[in-house]
C-alpha atoms as a PDB file:
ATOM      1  CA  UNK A   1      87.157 116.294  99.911  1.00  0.00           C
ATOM      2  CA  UNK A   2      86.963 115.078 103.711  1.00  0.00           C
ATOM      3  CA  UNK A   3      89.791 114.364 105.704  1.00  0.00           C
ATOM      4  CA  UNK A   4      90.164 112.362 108.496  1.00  0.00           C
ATOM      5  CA  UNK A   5      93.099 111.893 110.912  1.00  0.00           C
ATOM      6  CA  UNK A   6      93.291 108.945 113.779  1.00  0.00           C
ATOM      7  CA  UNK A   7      94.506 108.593 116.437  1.00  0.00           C
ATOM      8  CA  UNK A   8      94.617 105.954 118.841  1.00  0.00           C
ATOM      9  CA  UNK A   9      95.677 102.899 121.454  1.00  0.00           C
ATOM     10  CA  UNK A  10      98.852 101.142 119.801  1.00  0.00           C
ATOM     11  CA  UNK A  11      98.063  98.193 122.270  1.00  0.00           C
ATOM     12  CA  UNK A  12      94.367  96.883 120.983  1.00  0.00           C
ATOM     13  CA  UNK A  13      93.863  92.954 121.728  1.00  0.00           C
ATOM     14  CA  UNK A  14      93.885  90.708 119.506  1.00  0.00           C
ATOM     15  CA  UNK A  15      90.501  90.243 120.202  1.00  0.00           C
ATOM     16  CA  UNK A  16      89.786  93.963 120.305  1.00  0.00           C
ATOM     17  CA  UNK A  17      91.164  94.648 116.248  1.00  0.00           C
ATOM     18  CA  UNK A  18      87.752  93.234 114.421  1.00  0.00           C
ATOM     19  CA  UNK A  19      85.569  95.282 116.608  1.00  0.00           C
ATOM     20  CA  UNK A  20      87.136  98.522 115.920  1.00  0.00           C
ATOM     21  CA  UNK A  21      87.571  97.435 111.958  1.00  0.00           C
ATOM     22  CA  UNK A  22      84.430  97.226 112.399  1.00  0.00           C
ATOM     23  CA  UNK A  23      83.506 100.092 113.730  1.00  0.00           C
ATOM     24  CA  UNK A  24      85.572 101.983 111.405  1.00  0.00           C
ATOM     25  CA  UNK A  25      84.139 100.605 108.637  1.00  0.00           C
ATOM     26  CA  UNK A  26      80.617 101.985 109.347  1.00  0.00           C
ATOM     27  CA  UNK A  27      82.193 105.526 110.253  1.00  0.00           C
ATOM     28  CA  UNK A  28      84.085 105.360 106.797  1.00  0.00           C
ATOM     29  CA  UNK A  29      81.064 104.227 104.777  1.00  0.00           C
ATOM     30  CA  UNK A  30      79.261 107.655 105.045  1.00  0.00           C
ATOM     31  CA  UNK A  31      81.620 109.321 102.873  1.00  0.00           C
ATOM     32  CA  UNK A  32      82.600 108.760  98.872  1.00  0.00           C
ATOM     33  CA  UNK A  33      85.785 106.682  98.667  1.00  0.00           C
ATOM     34  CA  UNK A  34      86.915 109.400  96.222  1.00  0.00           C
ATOM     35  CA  UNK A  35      86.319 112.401  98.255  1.00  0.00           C
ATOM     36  CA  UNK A  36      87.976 110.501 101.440  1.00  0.00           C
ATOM     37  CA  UNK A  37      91.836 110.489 102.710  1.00  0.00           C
ATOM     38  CA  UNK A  38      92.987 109.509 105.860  1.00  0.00           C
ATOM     39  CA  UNK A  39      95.712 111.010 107.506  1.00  0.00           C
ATOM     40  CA  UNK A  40      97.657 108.461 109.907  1.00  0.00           C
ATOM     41  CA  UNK A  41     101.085 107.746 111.480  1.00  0.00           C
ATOM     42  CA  UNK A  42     100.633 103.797 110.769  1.00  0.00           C
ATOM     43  CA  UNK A  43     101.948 102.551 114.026  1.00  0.00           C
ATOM     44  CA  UNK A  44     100.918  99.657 115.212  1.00  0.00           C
ATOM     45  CA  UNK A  45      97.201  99.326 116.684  1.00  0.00           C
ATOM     46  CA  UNK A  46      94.573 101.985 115.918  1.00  0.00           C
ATOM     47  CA  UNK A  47      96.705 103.624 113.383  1.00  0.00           C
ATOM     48  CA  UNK A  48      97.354 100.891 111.115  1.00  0.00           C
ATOM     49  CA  UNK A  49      93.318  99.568 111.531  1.00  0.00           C
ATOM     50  CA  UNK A  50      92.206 102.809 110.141  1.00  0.00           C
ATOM     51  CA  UNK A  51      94.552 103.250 107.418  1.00  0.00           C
ATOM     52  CA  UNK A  52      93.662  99.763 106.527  1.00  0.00           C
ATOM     53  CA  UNK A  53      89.978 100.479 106.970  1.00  0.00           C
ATOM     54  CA  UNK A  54      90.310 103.685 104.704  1.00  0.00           C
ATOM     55  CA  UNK A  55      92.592 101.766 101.670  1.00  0.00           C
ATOM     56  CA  UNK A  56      89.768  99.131 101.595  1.00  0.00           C
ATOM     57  CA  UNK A  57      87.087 101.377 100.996  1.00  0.00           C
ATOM     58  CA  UNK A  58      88.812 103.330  98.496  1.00  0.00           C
ATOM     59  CA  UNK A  59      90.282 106.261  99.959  1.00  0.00           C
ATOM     60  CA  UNK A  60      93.335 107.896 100.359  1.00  0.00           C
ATOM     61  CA  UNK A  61      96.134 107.687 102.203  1.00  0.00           C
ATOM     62  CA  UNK A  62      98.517 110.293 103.681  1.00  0.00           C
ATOM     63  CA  UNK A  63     101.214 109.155 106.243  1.00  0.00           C
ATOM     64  CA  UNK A  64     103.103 110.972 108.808  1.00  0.00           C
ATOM     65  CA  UNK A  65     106.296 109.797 109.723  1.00  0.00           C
ATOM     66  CA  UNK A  66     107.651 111.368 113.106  1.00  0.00           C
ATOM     67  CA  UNK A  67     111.008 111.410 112.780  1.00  0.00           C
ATOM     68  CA  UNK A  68     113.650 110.684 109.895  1.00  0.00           C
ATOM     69  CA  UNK A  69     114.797 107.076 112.322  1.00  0.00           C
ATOM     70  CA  UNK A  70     111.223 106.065 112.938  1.00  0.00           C
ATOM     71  CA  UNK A  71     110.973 102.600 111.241  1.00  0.00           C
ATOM     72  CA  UNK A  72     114.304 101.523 112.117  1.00  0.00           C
ATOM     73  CA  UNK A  73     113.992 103.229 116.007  1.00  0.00           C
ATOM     74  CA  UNK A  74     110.356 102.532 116.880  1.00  0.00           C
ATOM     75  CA  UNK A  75     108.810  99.794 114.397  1.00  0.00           C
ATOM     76  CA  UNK A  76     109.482  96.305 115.915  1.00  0.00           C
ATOM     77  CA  UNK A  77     109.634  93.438 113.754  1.00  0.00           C
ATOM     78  CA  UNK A  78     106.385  92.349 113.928  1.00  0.00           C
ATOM     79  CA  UNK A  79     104.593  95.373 113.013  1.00  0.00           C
ATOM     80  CA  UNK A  80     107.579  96.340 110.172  1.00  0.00           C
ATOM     81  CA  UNK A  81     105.499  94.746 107.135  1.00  0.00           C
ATOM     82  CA  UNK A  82     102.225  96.375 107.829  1.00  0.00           C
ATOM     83  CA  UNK A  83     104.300  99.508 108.180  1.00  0.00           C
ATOM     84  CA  UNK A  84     105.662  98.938 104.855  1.00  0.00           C
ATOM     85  CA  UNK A  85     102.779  98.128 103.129  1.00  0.00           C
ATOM     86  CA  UNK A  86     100.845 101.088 104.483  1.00  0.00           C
ATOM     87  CA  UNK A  87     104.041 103.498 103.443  1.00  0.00           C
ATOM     88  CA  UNK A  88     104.011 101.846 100.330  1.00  0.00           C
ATOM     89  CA  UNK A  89     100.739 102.203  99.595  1.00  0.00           C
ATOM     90  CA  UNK A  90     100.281 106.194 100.664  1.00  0.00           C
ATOM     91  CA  UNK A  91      99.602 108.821  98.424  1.00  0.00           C
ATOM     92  CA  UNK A  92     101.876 110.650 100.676  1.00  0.00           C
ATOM     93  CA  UNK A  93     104.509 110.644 102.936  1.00  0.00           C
ATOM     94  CA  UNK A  94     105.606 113.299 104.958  1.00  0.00           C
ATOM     95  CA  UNK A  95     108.504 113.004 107.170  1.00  0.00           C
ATOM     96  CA  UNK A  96     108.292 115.102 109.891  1.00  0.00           C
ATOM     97  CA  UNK A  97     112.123 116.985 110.390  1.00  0.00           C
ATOM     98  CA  UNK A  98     113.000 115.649 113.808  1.00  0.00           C
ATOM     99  CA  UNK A  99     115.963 112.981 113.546  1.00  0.00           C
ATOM    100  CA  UNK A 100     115.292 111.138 116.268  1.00  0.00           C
ATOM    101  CA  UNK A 101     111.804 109.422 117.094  1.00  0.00           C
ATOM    102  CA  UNK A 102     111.152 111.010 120.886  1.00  0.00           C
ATOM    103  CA  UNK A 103     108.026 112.999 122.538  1.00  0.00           C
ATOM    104  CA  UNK A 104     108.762 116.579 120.474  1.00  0.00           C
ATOM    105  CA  UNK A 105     108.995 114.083 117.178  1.00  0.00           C
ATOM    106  CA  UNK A 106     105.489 112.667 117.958  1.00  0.00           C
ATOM    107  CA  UNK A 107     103.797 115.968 119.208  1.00  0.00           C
ATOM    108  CA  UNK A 108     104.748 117.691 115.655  1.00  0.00           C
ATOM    109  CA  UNK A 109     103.320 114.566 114.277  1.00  0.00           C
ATOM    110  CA  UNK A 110     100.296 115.112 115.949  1.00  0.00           C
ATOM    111  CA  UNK A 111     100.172 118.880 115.115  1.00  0.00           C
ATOM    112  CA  UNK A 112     100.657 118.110 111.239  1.00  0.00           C
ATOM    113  CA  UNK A 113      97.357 115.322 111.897  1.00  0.00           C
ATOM    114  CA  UNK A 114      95.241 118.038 113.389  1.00  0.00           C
ATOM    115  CA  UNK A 115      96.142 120.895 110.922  1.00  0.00           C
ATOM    116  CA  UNK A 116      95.107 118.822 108.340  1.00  0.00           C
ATOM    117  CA  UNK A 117      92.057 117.044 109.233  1.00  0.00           C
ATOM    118  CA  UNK A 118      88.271 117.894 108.707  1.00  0.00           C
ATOM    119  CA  UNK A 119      87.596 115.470 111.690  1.00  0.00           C
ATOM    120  CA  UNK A 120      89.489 113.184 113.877  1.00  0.00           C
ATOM    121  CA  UNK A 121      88.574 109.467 114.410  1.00  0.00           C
ATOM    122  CA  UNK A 122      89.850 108.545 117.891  1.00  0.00           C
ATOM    123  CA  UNK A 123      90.555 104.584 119.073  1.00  0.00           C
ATOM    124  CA  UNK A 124      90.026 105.822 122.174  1.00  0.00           C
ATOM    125  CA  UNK A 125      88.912 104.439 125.829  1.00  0.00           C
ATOM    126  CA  UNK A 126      87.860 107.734 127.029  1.00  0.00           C
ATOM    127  CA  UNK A 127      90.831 107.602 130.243  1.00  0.00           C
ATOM    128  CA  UNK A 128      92.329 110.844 130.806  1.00  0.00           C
ATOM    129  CA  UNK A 129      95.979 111.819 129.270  1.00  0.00           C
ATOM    130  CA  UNK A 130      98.787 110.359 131.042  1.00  0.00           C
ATOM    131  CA  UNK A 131     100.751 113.674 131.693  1.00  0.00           C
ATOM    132  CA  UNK A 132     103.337 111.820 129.177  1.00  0.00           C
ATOM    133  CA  UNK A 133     102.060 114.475 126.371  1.00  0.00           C
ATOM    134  CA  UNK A 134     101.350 113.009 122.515  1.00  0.00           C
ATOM    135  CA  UNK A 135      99.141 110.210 123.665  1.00  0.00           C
ATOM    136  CA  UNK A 136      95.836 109.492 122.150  1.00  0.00           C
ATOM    137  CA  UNK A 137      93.680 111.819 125.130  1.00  0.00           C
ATOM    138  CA  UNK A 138      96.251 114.565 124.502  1.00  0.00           C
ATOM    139  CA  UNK A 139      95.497 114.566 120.672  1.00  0.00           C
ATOM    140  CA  UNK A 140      91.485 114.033 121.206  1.00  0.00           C
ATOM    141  CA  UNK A 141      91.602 116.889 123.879  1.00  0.00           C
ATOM    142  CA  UNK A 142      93.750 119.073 121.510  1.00  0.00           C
ATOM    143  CA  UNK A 143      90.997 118.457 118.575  1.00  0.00           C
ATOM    144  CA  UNK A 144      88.245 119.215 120.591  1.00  0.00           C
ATOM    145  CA  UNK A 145      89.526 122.469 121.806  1.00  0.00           C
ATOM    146  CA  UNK A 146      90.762 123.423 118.403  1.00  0.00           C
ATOM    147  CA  UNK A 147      86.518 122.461 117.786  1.00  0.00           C
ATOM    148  CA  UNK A 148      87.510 119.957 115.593  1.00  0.00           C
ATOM    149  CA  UNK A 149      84.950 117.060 115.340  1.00  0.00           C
ATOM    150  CA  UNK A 150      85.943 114.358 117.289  1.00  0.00           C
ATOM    151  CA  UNK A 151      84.579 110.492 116.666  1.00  0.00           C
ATOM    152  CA  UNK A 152      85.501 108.364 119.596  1.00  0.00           C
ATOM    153  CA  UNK A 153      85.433 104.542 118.537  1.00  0.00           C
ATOM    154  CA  UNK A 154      85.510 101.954 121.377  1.00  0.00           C
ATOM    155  CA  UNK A 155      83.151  99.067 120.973  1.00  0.00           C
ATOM    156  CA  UNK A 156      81.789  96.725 123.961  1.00  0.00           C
ATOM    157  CA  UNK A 157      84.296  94.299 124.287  1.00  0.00           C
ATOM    158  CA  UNK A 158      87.117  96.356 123.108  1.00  0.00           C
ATOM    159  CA  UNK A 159      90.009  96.163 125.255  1.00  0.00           C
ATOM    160  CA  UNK A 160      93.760  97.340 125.453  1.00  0.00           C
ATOM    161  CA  UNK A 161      97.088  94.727 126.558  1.00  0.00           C
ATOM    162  CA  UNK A 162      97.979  94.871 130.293  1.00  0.00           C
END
């Protein structure tokens, strides 16, 4: 069994999704669909991509939830049915205990991705963390000192929302 967590940019382009499906697709095709879950918080961007990416080839899905309010707090209307879907379709939730979706909520999140992942896919544009804490540098950075293999995915032409 090989687990893989993600993390990633929430605000890909539109033009930026099919290259990192891409990408993720080729990472994902080295393993056996039966021996694969992915471990994701299915927000919107990166998150959703891979657990899309890993449902398609056959895999498993395990979900973490940050916080108890998360999809009514956090998940805006256009990104609720995806989130839905993906929940729906998990082999797992967990909820993480935290009743409010805030930086503590996500960093537990994060902790509960890491502890349980063989590797970590990140959809990632290599910028230093923000000093904000739970972003996607924080979590790669975390991984790699934990000496966790770390797969950074961003493809020419790959871009994030200004």
């Amino acid at each position: 069994m090989t687990t893989i967590a993600v993390t990633g940019h929430m605000d890909l382009t539109e033009d930026s999704v099919p290259l990192v499906r891409k990408e993720l697709d080729r990472i994902l095709a080295a393993y056996e669909p039966s021996d694969l879950v992915g471990v994701s918080c299915i927000a919107r961007g990166s998150d959703s991509v891979f657990a899309d990416a890993v449902l398609a080839v056959g895999g498993r899905l395990v979900v973490v939830v940050p916080s108890r309010d998360y999809r009514e707090a956090k998940v805006k209307p256009d990104h609720a049915a995806t989130f839905d879907r993906l929940r729906d379709a998990a082999d797992e939730v967990l909820v993480m205990p935290h009743a409010t979706a805030n930086r503590a909520a996500y960093e537990a999140a994060n902790a509960v991705l890491l502890e349980r992942a063989d590797r970590l896919v990140a959809v990632w544009n290599g910028q230093p963390p923000t000093g904000k804490g739970g972003g996607t540098a924080d979590v790669v950075y975390e991984a790699r000192d934990a000496g966790l293999p770390v797969d950074v995915v961003w493809p020419d032409g790959a871009s994030r929302r200004v």
